[in-house]
N, C-alpha and C. Protein backbone atom coordinates (compact mmCIF):
# COMPACT_ATOMS: atom_id res chain seq x y z
N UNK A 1 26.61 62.64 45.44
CA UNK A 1 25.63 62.54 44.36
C UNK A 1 26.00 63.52 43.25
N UNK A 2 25.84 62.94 41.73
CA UNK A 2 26.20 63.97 40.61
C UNK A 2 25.23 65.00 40.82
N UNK A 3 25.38 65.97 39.89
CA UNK A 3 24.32 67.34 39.55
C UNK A 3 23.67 66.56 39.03
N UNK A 4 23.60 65.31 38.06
CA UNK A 4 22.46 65.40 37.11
C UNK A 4 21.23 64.18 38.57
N UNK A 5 21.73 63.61 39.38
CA UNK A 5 21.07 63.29 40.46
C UNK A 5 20.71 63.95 41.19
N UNK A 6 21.15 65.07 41.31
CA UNK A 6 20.76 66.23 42.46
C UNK A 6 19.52 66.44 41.58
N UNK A 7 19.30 66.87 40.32
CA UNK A 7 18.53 67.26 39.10
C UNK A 7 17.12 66.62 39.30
N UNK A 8 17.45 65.51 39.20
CA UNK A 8 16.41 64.04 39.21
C UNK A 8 15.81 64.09 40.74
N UNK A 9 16.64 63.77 41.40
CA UNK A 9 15.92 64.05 42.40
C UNK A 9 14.95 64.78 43.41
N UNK A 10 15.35 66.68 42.90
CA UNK A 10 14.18 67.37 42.56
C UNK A 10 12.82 67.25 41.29
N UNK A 11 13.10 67.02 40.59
CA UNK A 11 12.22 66.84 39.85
C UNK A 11 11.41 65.52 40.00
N UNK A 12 11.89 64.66 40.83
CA UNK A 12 10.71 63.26 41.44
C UNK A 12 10.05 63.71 42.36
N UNK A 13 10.46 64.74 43.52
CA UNK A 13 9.37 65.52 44.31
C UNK A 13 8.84 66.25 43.73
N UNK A 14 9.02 66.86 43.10
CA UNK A 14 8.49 67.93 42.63
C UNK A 14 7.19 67.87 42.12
N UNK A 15 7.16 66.59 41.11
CA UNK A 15 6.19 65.98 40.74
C UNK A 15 5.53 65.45 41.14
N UNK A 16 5.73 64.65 42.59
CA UNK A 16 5.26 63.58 43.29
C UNK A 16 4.61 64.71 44.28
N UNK A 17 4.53 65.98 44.71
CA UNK A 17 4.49 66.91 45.58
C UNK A 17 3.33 67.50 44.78
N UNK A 18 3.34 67.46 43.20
CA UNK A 18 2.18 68.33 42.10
C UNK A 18 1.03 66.83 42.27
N UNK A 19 1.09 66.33 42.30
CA UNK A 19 0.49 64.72 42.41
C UNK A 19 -0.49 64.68 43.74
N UNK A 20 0.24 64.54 45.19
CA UNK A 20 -0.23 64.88 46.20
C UNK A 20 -1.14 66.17 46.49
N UNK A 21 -0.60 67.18 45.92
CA UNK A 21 -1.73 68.34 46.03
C UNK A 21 -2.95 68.19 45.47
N UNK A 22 -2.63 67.83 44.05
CA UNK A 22 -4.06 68.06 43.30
C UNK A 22 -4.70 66.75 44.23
N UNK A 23 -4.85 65.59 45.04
CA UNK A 23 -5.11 64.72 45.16
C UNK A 23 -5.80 65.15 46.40
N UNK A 24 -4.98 65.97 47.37
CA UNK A 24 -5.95 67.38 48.55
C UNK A 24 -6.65 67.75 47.87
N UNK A 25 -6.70 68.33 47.02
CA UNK A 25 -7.13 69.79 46.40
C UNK A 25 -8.33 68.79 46.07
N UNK A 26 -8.52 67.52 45.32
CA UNK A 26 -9.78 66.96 45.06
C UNK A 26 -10.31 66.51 46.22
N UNK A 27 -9.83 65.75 46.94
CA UNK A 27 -10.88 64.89 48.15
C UNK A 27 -11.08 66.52 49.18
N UNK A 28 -10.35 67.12 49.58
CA UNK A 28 -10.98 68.15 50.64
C UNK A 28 -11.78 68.89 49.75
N UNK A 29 -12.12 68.86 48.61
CA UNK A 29 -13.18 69.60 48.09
C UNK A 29 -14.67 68.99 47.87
N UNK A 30 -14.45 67.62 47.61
CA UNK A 30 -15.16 66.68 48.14
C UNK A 30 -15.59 66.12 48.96
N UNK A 31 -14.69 66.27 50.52
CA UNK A 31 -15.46 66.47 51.60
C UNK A 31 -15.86 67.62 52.32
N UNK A 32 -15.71 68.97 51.81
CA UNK A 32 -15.92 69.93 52.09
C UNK A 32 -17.12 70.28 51.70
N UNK A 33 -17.83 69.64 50.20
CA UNK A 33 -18.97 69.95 49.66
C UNK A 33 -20.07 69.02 50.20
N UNK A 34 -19.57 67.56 51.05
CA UNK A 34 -20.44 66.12 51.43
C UNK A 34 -20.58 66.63 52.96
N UNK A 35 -19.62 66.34 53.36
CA UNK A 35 -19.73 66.32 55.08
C UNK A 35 -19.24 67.58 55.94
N UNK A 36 -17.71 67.92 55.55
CA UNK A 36 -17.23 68.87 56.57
C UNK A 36 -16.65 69.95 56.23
N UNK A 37 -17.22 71.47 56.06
CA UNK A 37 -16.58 72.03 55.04
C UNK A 37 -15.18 72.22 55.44
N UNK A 38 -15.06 72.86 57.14
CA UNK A 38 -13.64 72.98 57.74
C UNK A 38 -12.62 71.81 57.53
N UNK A 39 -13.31 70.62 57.31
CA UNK A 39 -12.04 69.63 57.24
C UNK A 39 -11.61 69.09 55.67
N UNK A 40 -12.25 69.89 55.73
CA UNK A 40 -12.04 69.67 53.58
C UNK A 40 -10.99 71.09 53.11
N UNK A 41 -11.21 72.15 54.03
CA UNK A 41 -10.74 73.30 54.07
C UNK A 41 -9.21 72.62 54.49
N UNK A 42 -9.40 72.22 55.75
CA UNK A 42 -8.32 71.72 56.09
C UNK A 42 -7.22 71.26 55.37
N UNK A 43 -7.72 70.07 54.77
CA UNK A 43 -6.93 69.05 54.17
C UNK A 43 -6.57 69.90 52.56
N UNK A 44 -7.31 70.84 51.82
CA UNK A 44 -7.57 71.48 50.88
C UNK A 44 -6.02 72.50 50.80
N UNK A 45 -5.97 73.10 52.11
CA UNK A 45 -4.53 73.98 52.14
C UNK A 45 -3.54 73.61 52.63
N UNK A 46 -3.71 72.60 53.57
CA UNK A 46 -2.05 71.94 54.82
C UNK A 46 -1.88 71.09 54.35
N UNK A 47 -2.82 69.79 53.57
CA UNK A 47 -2.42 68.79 52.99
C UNK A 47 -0.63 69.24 51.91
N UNK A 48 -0.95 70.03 51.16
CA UNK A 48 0.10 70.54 49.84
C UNK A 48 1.18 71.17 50.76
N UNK A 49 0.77 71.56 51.93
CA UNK A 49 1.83 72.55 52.77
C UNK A 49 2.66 71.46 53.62
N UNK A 50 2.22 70.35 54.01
CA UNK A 50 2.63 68.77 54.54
C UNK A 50 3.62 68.00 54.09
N UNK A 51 2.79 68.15 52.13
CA UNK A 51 3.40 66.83 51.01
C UNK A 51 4.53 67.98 51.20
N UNK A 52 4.71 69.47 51.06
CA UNK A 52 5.91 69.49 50.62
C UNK A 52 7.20 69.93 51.51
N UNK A 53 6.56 69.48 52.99
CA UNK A 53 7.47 69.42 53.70
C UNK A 53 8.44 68.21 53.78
N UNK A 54 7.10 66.94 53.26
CA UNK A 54 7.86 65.27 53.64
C UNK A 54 8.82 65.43 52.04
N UNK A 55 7.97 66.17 51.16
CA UNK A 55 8.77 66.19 49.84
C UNK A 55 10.30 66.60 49.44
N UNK A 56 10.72 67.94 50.22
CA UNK A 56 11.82 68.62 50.64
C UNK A 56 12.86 67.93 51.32
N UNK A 57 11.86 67.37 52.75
CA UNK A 57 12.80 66.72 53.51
C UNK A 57 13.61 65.27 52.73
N UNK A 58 12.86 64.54 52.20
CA UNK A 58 13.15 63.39 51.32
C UNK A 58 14.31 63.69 50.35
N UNK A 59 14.14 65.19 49.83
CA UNK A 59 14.93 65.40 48.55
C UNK A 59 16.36 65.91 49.51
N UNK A 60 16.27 66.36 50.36
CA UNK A 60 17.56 66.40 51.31
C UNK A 60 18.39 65.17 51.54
N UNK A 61 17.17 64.49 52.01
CA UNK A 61 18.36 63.00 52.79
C UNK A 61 18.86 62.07 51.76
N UNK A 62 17.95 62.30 50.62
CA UNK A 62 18.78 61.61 49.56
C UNK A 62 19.82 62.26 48.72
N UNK A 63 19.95 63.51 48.76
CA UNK A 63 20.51 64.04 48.16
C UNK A 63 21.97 64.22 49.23
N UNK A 64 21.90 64.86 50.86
CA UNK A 64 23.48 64.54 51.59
C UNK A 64 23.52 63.01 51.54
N UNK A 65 22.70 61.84 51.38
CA UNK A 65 23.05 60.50 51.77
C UNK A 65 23.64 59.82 50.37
């Protein structure tokens, strides 16, 4: 893969990883304030800690593949 794909290809997680968080960051705050605060808590901090594990890993296999 070129640098300017290596490039691109961080920057599609990256974004897609800023996307996924705020998207935790709204519904576990929303179910944290409705039904469950721990599982809103939950999803609020591991959700973003999750996206950017699948996010990383993704930007790897496309990037050695």
């Amino acid at each position: 893969m070129t640098a300017t794909g290596i490039i691109l290809t961080i920057l599609i997680a990256a974004v897609a990883w800023v996307i996924v968080s705020g998207l935790c960051a709204f519904f576990g705050l929303s179910i944290a304030m409705s039904r469950s605060e721990l599982g809103g808590m939950a999803l609020m901090f591991l959700g973003p800690v999750a996206a950017f594990g699948v996010a990383a890993g993704v930007s790897i296999a496309l990037i050695a593949g």
